[in-house]
C-alpha atoms as a PDB file:
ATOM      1  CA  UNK A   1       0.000   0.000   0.000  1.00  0.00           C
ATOM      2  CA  UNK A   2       3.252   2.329   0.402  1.00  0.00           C
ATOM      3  CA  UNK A   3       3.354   2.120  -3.298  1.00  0.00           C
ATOM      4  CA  UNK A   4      -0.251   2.574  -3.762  1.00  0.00           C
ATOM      5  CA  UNK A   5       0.521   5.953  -1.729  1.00  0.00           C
ATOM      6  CA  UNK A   6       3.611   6.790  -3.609  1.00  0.00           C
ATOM      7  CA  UNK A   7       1.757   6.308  -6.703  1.00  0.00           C
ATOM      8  CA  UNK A   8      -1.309   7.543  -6.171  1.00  0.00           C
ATOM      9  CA  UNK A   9      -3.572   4.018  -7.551  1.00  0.00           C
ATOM     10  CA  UNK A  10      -7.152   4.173  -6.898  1.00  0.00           C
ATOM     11  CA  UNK A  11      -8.161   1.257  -4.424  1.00  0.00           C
ATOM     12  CA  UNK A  12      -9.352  -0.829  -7.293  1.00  0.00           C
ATOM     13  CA  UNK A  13      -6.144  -0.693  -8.774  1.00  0.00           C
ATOM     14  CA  UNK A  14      -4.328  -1.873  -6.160  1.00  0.00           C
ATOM     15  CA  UNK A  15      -5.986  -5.062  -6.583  1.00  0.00           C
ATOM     16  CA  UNK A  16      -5.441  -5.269  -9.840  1.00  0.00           C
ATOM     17  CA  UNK A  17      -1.927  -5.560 -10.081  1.00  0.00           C
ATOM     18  CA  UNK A  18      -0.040  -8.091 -11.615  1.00  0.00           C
ATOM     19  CA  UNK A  19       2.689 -10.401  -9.818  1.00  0.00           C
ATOM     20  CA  UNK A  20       4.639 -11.279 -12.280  1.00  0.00           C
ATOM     21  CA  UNK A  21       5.220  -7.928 -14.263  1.00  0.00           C
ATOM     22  CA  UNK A  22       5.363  -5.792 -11.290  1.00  0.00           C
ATOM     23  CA  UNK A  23       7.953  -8.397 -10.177  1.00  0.00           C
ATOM     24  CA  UNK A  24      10.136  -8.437 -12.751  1.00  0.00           C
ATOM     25  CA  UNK A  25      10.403  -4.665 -12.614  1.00  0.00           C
ATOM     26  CA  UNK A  26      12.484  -5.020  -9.694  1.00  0.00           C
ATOM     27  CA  UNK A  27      15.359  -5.265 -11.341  1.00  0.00           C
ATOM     28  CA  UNK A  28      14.936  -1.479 -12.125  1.00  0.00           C
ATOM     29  CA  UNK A  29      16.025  -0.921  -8.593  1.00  0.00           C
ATOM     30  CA  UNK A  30      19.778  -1.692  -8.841  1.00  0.00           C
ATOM     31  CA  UNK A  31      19.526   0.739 -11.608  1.00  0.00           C
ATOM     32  CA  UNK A  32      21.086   4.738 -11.190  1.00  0.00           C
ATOM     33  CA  UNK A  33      18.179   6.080 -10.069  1.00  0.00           C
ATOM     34  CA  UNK A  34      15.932   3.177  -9.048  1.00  0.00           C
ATOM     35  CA  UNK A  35      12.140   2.764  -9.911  1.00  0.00           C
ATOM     36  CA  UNK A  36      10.139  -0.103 -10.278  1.00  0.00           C
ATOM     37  CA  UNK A  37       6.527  -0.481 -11.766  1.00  0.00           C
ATOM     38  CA  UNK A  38       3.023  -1.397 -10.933  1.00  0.00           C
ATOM     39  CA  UNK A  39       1.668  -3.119 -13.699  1.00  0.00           C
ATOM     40  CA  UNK A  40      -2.805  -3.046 -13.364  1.00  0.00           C
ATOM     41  CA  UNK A  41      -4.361  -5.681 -15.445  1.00  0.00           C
ATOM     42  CA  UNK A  42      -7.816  -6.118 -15.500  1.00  0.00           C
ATOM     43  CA  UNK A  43     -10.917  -3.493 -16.189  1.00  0.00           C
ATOM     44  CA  UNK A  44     -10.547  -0.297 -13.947  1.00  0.00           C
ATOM     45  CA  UNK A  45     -12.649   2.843 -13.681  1.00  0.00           C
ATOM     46  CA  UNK A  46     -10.392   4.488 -16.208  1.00  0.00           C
ATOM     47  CA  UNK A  47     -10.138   1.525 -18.613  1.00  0.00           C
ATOM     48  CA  UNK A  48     -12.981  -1.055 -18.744  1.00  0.00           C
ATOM     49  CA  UNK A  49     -11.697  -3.115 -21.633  1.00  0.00           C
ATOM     50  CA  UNK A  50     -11.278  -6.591 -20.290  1.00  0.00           C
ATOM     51  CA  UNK A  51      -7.711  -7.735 -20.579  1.00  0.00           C
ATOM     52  CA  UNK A  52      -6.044  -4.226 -21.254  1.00  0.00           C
ATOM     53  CA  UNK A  53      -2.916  -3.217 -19.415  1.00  0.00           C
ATOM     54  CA  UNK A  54      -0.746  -0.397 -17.871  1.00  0.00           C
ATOM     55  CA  UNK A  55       1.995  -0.024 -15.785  1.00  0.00           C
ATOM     56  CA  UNK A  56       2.775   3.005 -13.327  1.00  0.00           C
ATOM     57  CA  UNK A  57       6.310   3.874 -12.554  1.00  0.00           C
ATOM     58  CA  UNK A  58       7.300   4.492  -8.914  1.00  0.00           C
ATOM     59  CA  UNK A  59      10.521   5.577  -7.575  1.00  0.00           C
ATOM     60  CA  UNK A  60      12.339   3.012  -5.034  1.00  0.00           C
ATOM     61  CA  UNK A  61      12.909   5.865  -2.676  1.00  0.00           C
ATOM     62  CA  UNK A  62      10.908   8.915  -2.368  1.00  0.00           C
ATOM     63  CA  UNK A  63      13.366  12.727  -2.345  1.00  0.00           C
ATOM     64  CA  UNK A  64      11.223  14.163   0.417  1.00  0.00           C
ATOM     65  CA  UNK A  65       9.569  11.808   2.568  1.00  0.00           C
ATOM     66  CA  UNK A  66      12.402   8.838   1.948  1.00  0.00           C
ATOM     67  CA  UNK A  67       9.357   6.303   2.112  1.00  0.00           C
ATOM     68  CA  UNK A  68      11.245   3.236   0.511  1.00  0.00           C
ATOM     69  CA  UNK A  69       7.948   1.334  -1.722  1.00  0.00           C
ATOM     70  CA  UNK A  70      10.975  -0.620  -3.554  1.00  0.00           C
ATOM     71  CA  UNK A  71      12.267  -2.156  -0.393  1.00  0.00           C
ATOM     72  CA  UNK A  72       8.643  -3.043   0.168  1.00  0.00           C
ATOM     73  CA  UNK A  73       7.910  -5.115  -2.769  1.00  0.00           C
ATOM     74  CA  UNK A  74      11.131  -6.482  -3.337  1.00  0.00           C
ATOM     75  CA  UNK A  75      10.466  -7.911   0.580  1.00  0.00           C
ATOM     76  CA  UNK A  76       6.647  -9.078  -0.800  1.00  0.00           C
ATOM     77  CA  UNK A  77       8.591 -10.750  -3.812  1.00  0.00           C
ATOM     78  CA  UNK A  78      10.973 -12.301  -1.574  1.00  0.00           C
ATOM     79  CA  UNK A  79       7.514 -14.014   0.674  1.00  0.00           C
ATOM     80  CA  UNK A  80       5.879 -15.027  -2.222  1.00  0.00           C
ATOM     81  CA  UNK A  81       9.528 -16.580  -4.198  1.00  0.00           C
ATOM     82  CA  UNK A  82       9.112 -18.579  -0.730  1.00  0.00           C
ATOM     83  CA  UNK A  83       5.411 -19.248  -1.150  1.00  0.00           C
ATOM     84  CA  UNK A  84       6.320 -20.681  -4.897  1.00  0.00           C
ATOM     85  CA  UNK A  85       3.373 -17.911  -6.425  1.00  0.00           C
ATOM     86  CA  UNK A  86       4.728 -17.019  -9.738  1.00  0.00           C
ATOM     87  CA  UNK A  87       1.342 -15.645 -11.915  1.00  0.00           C
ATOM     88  CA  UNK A  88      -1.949 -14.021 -10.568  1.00  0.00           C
ATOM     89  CA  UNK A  89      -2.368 -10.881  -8.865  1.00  0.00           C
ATOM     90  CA  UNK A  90       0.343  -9.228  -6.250  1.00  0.00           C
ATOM     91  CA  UNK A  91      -2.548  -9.407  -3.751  1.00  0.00           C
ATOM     92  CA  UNK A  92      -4.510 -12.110  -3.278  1.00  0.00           C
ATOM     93  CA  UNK A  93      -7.619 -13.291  -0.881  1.00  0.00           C
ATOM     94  CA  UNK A  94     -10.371 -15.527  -0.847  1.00  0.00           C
ATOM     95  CA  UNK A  95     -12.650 -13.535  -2.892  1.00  0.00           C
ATOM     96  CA  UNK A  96     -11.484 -13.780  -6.729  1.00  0.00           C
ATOM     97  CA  UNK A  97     -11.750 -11.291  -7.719  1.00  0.00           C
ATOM     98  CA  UNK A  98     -10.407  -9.578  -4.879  1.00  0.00           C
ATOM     99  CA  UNK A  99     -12.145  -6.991  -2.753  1.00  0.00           C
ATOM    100  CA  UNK A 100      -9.961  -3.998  -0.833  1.00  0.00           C
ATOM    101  CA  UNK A 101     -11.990  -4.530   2.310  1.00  0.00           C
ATOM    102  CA  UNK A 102     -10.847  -8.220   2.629  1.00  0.00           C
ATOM    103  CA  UNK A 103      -7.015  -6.324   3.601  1.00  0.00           C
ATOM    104  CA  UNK A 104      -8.609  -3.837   5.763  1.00  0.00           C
ATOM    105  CA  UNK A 105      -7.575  -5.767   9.635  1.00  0.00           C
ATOM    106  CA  UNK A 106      -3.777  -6.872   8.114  1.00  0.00           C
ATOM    107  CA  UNK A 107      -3.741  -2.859   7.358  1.00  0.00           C
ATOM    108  CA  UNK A 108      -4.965  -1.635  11.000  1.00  0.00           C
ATOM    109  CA  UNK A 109      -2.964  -4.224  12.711  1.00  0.00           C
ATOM    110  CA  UNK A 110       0.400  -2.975  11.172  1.00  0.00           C
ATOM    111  CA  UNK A 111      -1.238   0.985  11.912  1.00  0.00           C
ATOM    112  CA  UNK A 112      -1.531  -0.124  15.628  1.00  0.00           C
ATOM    113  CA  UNK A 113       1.315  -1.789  15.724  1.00  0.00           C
ATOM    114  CA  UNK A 114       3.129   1.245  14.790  1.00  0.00           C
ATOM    115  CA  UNK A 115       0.856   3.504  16.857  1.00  0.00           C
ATOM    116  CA  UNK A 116       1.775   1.153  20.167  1.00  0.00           C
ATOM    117  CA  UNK A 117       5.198   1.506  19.498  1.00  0.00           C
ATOM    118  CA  UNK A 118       6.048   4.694  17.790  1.00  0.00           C
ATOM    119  CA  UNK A 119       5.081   8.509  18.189  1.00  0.00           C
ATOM    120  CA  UNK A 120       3.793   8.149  14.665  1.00  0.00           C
ATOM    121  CA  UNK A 121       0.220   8.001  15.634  1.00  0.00           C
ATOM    122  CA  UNK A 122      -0.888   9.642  18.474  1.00  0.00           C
ATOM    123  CA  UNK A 123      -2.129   7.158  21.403  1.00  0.00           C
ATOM    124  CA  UNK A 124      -5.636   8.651  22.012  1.00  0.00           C
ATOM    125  CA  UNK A 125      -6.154   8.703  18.035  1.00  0.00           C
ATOM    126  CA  UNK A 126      -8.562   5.862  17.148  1.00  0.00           C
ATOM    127  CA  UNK A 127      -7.019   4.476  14.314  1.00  0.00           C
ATOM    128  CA  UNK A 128      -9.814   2.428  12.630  1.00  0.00           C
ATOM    129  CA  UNK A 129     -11.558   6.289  12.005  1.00  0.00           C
ATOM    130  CA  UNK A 130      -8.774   8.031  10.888  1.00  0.00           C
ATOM    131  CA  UNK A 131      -7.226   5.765   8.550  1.00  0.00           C
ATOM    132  CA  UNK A 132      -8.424   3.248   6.464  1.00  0.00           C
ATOM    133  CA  UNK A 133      -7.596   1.453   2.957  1.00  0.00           C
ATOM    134  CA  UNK A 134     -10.915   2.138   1.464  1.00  0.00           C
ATOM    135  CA  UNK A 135     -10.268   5.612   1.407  1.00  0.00           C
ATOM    136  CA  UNK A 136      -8.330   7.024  -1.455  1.00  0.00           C
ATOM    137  CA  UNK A 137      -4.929   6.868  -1.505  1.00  0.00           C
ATOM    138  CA  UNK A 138      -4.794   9.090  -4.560  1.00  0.00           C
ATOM    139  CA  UNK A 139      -6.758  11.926  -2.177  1.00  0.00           C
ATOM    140  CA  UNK A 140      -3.879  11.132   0.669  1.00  0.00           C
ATOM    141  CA  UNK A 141      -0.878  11.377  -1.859  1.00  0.00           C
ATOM    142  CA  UNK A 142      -2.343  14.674  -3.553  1.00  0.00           C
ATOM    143  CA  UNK A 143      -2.307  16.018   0.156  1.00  0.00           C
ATOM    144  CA  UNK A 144       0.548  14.544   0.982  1.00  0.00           C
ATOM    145  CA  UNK A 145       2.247  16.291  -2.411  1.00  0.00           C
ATOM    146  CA  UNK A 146       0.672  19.686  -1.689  1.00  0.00           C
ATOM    147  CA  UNK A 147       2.134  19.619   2.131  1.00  0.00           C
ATOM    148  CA  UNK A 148       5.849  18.565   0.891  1.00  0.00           C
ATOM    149  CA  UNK A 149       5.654  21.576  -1.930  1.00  0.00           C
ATOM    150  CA  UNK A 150       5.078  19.954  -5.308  1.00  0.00           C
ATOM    151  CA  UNK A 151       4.356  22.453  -7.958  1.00  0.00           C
ATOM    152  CA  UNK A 152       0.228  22.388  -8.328  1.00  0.00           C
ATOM    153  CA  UNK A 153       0.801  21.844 -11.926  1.00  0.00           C
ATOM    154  CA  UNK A 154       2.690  19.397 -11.539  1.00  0.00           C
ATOM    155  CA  UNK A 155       0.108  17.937  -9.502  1.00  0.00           C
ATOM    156  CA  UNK A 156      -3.182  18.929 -11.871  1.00  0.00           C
ATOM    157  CA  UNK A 157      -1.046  17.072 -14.857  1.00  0.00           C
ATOM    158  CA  UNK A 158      -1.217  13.868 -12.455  1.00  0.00           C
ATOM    159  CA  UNK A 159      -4.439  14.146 -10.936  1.00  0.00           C
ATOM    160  CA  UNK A 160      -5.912  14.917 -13.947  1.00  0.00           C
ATOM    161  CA  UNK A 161      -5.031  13.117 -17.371  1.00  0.00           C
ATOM    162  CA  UNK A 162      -7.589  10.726 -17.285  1.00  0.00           C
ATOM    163  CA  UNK A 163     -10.489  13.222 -16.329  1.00  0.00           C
ATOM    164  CA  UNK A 164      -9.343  15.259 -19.295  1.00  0.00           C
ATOM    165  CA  UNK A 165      -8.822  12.641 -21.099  1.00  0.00           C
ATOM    166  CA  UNK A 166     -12.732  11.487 -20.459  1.00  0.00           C
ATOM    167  CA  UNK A 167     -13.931  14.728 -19.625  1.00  0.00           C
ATOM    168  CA  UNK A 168     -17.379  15.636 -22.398  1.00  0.00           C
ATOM    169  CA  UNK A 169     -16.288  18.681 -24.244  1.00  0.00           C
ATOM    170  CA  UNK A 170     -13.061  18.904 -22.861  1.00  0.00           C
ATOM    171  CA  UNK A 171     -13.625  20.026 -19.450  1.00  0.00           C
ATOM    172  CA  UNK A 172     -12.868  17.777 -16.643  1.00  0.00           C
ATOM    173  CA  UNK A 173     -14.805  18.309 -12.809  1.00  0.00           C
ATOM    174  CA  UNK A 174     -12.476  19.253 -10.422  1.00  0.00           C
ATOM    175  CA  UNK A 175     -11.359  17.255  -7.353  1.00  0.00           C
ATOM    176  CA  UNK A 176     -12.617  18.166  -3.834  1.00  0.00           C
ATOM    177  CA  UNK A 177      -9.905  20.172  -2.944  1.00  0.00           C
ATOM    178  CA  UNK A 178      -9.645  22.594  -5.876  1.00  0.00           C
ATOM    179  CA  UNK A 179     -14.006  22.398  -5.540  1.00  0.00           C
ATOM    180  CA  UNK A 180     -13.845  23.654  -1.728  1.00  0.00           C
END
């Protein structure tokens, strides 16, 4: 989910993703400047053809908040190398497909975790409200971009290529924070 963050995927992406091409991305992350991708098969809100493909490149360090999404995944790789998975999705449940809310207690465990043993998360914060995987991480990381000082065009050319790209006549509806 740190790359979800880092990226900026809609929940239904994240589901989406593919093991094996995401995977073998990893080698990307010995390179100069180290990346790795996401690569979403599968119908999304953007895309609805059935079998069509994209990949989203993510850095394997982050410049201003050093979050580390490469060290992440290469660890998930190195679980499921053990596990003998090889083709499917990255993230798998019962449910086929699978659904976002099926991850939600693995996600507040590792929150509370970190909240019990860190100054992270404030103790008297209830962290089942506050955070949660079925919000959208692409609302967090545009906040999260805006607080560490990325250009907002920078940020409208992200946020915004697919509603542009869909928009009727041309003119795409703004996001809640550009609305308020």
């Amino acid at each position: 989910f740190i790359g979800g963050f880092c990226s900026g995927l809609r929940g239904e992406e994240m589901i989406l993703i593919e093991r094996a091409g995401t995977i073998n991305s990893l080698s990307h992350l010995e390179d100069e400047e180290p990346w790795f991708k996401f690569v979403i098969s599968g119908p999304t809100k953007g895309n609805q053809l059935s079998g069509s493909k994209f990949a989203v490149p993510i850095v394997g360090t982050t410049s201003g908040s050093h979050l580390q999404p490469g060290k992440w995944l290469k660890r998930l790789a190195t679980i499921l190398q053990k596990e003998g998975s090889k083709n499917g999705r990255l993230f798998t449940r019962r449910l086929n497909p699978p659904r976002l809310f099926e991850f939600e207690k693995d996600f507040y465990r590792v929150l509370e975790k970190i909240q019990a043993t860190t100054e992270f998360i404030p103790s008297d914060e209830v962290v089942t409200e506050l955070y949660g995987i079925l919000r959208s991480s692409r609302r967090g990381v545009t906040t999260h971009a805006r607080n560490m000082g990325v250009d907002e065009k920078l940020l409208h050319v992200f946020n915004r290529w697919r509603q542009e790209m869909h928009a009727a006549g041309g003119v795409a509806n703004l996001d809640m924070a550009d609305t308020y």
